[in-house]
PDB file of N, CA and C in Angstrom:
ATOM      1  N   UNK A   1      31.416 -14.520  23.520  1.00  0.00           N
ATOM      2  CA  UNK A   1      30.476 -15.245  24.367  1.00  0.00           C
ATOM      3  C   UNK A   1      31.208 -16.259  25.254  1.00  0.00           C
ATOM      4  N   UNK A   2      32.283 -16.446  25.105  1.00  0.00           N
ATOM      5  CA  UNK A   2      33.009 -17.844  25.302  1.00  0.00           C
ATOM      6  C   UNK A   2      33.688 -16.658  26.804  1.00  0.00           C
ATOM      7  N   UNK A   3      33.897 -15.828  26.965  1.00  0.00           N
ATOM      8  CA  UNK A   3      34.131 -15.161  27.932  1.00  0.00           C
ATOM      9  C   UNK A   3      33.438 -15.139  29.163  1.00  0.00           C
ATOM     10  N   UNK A   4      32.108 -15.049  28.489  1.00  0.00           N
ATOM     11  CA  UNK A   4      30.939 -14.713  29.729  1.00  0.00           C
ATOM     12  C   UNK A   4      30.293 -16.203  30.040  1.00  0.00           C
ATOM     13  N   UNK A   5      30.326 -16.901  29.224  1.00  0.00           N
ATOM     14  CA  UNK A   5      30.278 -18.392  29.761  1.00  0.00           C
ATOM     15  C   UNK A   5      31.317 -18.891  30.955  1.00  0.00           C
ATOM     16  N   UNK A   6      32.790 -18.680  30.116  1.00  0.00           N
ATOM     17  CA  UNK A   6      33.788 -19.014  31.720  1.00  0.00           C
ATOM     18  C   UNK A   6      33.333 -18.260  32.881  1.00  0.00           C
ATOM     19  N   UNK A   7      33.339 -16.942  32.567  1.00  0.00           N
ATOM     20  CA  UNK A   7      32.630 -15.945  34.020  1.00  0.00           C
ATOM     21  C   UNK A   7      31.594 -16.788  34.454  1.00  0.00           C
ATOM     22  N   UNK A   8      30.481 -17.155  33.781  1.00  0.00           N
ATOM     23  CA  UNK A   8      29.575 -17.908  34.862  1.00  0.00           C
ATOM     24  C   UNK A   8      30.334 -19.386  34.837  1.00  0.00           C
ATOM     25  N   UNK A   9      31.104 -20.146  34.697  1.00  0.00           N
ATOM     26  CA  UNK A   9      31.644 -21.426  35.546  1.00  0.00           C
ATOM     27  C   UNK A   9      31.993 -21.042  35.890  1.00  0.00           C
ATOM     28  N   UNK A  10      33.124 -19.976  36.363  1.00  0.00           N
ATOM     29  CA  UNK A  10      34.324 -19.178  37.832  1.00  0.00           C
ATOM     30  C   UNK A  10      32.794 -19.262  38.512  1.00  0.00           C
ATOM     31  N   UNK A  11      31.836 -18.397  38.175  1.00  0.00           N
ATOM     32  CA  UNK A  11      31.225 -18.441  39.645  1.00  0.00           C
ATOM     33  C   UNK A  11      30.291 -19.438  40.690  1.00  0.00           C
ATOM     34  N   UNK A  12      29.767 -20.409  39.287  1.00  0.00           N
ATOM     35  CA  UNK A  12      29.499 -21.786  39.812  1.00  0.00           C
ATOM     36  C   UNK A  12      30.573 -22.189  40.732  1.00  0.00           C
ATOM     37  N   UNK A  13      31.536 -22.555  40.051  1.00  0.00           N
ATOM     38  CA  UNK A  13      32.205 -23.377  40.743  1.00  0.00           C
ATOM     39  C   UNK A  13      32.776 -22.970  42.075  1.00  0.00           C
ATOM     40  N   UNK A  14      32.625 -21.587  41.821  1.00  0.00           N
ATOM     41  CA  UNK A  14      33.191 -21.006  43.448  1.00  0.00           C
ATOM     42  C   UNK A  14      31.828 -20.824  44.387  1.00  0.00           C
ATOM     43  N   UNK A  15      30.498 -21.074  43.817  1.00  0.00           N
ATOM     44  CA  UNK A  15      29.824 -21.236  44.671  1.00  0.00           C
ATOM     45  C   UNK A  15      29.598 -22.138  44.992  1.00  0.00           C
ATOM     46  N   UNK A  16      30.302 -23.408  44.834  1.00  0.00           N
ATOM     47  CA  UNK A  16      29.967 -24.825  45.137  1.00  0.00           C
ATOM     48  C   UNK A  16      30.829 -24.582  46.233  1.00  0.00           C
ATOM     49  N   UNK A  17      32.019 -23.896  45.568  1.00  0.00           N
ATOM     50  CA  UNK A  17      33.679 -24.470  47.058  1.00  0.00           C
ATOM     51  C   UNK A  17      33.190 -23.898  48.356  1.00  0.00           C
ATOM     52  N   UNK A  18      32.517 -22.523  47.926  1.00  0.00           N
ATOM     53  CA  UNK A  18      31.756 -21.461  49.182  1.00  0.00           C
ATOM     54  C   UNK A  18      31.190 -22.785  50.316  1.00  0.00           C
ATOM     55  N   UNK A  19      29.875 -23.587  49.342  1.00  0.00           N
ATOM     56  CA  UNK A  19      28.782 -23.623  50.204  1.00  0.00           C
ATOM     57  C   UNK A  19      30.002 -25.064  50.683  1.00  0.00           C
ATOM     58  N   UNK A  20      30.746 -25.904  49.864  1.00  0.00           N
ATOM     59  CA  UNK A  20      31.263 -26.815  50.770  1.00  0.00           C
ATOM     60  C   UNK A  20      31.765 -26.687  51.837  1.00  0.00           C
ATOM     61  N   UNK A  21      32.645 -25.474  52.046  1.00  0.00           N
ATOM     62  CA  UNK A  21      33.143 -24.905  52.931  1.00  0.00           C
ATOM     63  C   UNK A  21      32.554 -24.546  54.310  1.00  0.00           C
ATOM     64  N   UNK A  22      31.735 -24.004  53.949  1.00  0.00           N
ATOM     65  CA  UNK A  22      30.796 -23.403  55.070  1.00  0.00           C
ATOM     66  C   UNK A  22      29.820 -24.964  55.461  1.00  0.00           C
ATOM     67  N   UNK A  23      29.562 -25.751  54.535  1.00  0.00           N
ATOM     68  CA  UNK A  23      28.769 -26.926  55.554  1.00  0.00           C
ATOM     69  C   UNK A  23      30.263 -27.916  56.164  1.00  0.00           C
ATOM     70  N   UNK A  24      31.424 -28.033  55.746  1.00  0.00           N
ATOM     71  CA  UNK A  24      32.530 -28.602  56.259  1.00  0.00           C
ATOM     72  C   UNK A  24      32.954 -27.981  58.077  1.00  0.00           C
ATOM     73  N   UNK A  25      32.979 -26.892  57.691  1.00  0.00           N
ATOM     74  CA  UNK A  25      33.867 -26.250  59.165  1.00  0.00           C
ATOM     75  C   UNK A  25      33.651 -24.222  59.011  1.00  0.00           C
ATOM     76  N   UNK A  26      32.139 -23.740  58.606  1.00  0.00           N
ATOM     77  CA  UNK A  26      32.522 -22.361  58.407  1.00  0.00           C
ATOM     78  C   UNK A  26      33.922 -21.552  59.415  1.00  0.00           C
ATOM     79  N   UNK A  27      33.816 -21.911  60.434  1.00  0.00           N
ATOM     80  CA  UNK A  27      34.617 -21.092  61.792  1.00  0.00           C
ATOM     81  C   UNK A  27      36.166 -21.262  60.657  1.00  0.00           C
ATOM     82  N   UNK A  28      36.555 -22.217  60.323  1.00  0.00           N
ATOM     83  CA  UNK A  28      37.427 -22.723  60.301  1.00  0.00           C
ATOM     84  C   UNK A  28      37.857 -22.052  58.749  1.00  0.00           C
ATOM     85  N   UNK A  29      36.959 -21.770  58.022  1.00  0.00           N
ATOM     86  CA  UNK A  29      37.219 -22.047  56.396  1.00  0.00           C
ATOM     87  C   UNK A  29      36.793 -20.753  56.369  1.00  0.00           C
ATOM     88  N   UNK A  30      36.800 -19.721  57.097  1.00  0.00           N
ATOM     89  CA  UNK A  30      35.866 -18.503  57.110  1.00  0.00           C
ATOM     90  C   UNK A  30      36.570 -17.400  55.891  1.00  0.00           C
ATOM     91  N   UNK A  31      38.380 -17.076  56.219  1.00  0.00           N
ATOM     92  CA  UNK A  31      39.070 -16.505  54.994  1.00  0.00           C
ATOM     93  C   UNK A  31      38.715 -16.875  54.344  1.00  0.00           C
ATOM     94  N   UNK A  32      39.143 -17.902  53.542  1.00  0.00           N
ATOM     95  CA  UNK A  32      38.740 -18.551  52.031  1.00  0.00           C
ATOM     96  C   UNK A  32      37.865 -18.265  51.714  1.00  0.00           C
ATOM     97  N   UNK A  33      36.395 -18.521  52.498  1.00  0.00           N
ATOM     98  CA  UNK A  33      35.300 -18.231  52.194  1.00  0.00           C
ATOM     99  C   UNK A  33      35.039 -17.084  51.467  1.00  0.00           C
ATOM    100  N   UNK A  34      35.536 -15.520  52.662  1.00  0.00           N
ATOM    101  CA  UNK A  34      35.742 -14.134  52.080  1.00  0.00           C
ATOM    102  C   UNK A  34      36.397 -14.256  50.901  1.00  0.00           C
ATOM    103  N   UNK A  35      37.346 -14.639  50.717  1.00  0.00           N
ATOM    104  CA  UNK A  35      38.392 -14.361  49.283  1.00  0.00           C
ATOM    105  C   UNK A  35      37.532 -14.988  48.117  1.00  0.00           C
ATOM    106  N   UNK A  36      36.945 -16.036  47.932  1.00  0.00           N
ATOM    107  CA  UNK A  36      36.296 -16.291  47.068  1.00  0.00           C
ATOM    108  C   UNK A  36      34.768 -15.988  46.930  1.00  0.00           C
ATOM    109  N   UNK A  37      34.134 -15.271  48.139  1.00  0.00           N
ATOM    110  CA  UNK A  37      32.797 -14.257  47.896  1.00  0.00           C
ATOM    111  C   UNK A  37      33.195 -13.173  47.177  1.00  0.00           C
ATOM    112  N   UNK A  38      34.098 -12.532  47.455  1.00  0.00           N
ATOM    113  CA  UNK A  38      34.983 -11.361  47.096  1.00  0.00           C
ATOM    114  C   UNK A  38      34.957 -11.346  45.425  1.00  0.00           C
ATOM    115  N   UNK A  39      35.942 -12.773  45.075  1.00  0.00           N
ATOM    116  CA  UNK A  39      36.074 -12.964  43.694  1.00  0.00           C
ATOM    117  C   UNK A  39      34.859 -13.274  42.587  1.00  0.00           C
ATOM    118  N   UNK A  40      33.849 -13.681  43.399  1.00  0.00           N
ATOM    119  CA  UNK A  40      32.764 -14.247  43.021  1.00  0.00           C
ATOM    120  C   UNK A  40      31.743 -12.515  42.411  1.00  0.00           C
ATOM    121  N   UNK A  41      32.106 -11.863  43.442  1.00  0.00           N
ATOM    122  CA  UNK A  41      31.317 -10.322  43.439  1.00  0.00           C
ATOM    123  C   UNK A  41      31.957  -9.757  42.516  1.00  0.00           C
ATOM    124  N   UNK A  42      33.190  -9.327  42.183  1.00  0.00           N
ATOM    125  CA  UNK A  42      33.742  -9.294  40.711  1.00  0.00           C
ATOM    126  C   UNK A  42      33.805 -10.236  39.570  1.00  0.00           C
ATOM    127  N   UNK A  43      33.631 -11.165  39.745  1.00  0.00           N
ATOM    128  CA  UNK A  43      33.132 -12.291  38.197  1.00  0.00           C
ATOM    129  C   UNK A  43      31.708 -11.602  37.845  1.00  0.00           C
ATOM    130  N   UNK A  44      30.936 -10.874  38.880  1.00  0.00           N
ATOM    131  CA  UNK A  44      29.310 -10.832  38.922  1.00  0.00           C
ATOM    132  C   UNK A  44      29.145  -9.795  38.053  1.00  0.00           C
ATOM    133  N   UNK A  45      30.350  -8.340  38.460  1.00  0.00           N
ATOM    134  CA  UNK A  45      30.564  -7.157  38.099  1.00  0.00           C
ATOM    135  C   UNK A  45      30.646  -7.233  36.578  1.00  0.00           C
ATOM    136  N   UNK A  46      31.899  -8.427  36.108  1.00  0.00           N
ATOM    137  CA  UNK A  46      31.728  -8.252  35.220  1.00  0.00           C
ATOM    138  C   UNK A  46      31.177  -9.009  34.217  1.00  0.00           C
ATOM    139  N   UNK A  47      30.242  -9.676  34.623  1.00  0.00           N
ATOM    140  CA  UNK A  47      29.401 -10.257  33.139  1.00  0.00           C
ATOM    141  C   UNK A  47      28.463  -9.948  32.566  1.00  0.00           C
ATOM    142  N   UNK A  48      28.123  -9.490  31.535  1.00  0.00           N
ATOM    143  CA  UNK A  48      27.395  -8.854  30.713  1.00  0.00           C
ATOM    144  C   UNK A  48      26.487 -10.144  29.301  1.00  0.00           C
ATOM    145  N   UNK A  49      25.211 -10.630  30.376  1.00  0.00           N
ATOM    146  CA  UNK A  49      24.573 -11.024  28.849  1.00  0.00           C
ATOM    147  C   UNK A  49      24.280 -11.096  27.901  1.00  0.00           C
ATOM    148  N   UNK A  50      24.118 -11.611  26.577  1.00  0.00           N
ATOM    149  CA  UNK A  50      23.683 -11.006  25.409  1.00  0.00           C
ATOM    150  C   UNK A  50      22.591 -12.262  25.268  1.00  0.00           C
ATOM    151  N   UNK A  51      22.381 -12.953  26.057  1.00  0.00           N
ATOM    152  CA  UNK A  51      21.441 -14.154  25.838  1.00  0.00           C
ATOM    153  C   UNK A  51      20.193 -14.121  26.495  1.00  0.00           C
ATOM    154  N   UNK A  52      19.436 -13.694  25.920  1.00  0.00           N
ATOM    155  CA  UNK A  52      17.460 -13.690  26.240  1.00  0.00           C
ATOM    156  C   UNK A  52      17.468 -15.832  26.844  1.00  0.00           C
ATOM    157  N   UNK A  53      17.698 -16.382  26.417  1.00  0.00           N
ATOM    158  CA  UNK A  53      17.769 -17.536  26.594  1.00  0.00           C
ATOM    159  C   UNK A  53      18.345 -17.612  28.473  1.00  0.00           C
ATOM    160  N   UNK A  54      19.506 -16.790  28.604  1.00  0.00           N
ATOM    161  CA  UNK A  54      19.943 -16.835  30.000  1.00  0.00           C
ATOM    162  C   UNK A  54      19.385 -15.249  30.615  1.00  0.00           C
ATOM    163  N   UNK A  55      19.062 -14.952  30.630  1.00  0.00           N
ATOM    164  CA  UNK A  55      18.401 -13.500  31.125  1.00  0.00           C
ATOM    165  C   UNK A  55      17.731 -13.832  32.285  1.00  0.00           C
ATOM    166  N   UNK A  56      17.052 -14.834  32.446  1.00  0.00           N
ATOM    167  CA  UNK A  56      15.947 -15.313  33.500  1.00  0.00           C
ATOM    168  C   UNK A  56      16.623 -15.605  34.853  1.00  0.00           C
ATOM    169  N   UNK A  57      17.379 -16.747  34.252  1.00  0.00           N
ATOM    170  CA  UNK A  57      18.405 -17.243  35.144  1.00  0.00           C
ATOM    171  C   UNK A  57      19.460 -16.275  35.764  1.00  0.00           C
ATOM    172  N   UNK A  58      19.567 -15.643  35.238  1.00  0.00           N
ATOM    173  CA  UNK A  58      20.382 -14.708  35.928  1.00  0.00           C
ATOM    174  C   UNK A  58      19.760 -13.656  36.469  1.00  0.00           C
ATOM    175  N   UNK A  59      18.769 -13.144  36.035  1.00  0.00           N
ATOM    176  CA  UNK A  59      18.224 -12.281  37.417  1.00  0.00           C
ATOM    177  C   UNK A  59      17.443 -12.854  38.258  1.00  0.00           C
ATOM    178  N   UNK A  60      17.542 -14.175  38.359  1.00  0.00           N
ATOM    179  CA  UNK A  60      16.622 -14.849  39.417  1.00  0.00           C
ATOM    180  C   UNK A  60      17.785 -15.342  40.492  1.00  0.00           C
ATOM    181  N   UNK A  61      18.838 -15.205  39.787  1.00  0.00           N
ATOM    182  CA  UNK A  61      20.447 -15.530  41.236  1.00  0.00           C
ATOM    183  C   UNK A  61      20.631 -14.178  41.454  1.00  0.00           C
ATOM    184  N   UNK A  62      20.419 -13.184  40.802  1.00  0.00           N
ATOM    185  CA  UNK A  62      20.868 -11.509  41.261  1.00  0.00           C
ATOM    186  C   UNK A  62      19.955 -11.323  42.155  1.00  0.00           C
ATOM    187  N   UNK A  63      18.880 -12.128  42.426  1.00  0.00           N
ATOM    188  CA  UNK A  63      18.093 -11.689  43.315  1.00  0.00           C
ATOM    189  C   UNK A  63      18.135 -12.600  44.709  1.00  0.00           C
ATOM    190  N   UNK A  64      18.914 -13.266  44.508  1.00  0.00           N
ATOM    191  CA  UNK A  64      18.841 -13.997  45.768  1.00  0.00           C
ATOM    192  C   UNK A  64      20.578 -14.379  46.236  1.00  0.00           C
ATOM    193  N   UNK A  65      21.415 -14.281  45.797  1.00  0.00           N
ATOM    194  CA  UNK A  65      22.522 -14.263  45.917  1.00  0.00           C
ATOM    195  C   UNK A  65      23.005 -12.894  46.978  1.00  0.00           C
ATOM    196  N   UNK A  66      22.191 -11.467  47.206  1.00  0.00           N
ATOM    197  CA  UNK A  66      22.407 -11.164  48.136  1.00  0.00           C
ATOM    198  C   UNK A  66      22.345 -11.595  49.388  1.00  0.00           C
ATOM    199  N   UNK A  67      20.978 -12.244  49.218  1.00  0.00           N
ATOM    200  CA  UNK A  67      20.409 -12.673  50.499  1.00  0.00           C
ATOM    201  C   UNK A  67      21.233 -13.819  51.425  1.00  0.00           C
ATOM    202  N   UNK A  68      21.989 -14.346  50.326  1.00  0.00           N
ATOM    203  CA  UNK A  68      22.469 -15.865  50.702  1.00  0.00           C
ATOM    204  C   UNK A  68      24.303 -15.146  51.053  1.00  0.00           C
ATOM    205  N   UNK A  69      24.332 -14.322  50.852  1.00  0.00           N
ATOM    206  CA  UNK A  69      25.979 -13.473  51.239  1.00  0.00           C
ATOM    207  C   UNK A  69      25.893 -12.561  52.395  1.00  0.00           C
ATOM    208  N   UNK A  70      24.406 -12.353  52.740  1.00  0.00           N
ATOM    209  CA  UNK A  70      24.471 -11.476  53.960  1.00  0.00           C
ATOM    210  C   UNK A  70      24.036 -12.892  55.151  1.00  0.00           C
ATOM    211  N   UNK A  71      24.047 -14.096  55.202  1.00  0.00           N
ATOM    212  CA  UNK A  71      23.889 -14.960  55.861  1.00  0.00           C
ATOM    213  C   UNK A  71      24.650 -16.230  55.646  1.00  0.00           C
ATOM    214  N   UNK A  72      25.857 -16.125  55.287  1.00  0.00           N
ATOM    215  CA  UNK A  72      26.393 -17.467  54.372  1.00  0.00           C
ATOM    216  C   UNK A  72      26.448 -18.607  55.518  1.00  0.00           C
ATOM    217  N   UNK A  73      26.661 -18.467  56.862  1.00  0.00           N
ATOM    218  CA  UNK A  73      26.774 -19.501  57.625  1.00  0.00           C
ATOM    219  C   UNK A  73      25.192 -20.133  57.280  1.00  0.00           C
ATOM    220  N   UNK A  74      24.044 -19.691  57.286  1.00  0.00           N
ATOM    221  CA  UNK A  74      22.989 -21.070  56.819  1.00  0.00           C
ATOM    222  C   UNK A  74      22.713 -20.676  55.261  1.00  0.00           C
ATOM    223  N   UNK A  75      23.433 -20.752  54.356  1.00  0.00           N
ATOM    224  CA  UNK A  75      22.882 -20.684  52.951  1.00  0.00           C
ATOM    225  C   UNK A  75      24.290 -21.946  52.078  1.00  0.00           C
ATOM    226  N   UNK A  76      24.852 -22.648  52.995  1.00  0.00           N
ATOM    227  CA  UNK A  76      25.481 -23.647  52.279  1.00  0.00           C
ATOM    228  C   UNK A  76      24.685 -24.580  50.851  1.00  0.00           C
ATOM    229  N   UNK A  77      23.984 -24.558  51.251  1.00  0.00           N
ATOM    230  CA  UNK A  77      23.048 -25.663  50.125  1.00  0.00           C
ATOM    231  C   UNK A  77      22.560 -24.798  49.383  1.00  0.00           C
ATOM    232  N   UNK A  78      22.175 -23.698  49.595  1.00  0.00           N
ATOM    233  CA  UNK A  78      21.246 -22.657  48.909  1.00  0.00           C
ATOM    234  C   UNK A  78      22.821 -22.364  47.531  1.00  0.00           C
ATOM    235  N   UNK A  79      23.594 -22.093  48.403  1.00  0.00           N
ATOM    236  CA  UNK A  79      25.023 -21.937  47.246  1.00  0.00           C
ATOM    237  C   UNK A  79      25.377 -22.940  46.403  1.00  0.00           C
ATOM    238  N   UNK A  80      25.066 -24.384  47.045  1.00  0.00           N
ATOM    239  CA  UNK A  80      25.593 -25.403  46.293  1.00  0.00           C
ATOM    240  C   UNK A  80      24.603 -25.606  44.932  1.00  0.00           C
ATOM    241  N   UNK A  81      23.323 -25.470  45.535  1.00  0.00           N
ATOM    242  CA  UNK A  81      21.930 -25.616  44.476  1.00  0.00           C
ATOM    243  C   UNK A  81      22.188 -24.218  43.019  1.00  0.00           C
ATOM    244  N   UNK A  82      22.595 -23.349  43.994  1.00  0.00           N
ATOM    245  CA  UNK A  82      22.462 -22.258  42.518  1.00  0.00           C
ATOM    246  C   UNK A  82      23.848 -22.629  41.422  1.00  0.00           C
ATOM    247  N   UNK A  83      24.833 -22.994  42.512  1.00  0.00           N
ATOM    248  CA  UNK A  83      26.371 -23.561  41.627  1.00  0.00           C
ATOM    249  C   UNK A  83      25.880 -24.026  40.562  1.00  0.00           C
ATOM    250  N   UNK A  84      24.862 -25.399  40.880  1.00  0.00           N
ATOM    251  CA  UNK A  84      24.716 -26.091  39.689  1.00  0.00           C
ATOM    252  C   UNK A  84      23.844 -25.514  38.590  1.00  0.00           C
ATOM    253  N   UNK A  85      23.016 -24.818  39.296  1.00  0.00           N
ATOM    254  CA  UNK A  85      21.881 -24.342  38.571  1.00  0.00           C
ATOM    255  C   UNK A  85      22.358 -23.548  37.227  1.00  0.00           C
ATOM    256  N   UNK A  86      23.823 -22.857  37.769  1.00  0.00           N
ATOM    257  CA  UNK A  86      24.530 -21.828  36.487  1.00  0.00           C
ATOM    258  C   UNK A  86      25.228 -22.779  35.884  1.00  0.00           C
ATOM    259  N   UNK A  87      25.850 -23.963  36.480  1.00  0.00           N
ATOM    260  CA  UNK A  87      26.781 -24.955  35.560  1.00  0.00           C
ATOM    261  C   UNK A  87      25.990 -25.150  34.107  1.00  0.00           C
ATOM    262  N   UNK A  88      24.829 -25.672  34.538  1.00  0.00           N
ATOM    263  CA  UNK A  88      23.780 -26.674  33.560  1.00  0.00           C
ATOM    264  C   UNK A  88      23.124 -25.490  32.708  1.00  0.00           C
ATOM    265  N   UNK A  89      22.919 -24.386  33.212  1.00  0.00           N
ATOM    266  CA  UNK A  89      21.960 -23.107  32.234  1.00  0.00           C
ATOM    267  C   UNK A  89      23.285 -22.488  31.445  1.00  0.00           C
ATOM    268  N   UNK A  90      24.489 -22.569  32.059  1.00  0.00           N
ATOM    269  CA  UNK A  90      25.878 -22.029  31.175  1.00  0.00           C
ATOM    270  C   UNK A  90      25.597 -22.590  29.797  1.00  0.00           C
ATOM    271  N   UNK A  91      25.378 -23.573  29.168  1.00  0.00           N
ATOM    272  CA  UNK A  91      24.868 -24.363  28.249  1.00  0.00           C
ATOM    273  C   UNK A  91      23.822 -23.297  26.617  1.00  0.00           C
ATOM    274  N   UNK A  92      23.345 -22.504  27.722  1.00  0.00           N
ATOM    275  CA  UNK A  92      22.829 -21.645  27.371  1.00  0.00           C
ATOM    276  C   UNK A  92      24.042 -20.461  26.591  1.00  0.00           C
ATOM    277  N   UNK A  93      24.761 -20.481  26.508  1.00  0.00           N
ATOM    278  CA  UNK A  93      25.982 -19.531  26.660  1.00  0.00           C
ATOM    279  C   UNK A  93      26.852 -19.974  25.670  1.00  0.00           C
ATOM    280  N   UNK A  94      26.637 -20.526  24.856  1.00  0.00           N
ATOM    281  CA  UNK A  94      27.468 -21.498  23.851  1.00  0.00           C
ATOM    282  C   UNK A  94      26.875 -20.753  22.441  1.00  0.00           C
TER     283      UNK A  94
END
């Protein structure tokens, strides 16, 4: 379990750096951005729940985490809000 907990902080936390990025300077921060959507889409690949407790939470970001990657120049906050949202429900994952 202690696996799929780090998998969801890698992807918090890279959805925080995402959305900082993109409200800082997107034009500017645009690689990085890719390389860590990229990494973020394989952390996604591979985590596998075993927690009814986190089940919710996670298909309620599987469902909107496309939406917010096919538009990332206005979904900065939308990234920063779900970052935390998995930090604090990771908790769940213990």
């Amino acid at each position: 379990m202690k696996h799929q907990k780090q998998l969801v902080m890698d992807i918090a936390m890279n959805l925080n750096r995402i959305g900082n990025w993109i409200a800082d300077d997107f034009g500017k921060n645009y690689k990085k951005i890719k390389v860590f959507v990229e990494n973020n889409d394989e952390y996604i690949r591979q985590f596998k729940y075993e927690n009814n407790l986190f089940e919710k939470t996670w298909s309620n970001f599987l469902l909107v985490y496309p939406s917010f990657k096919s538009d990332l120049k206005n979904n900065a906050e939308n990234l920063m809000t779900w970052g935390n949202i998995l930090t604090h429900r990771s908790k769940l994952l213990d």
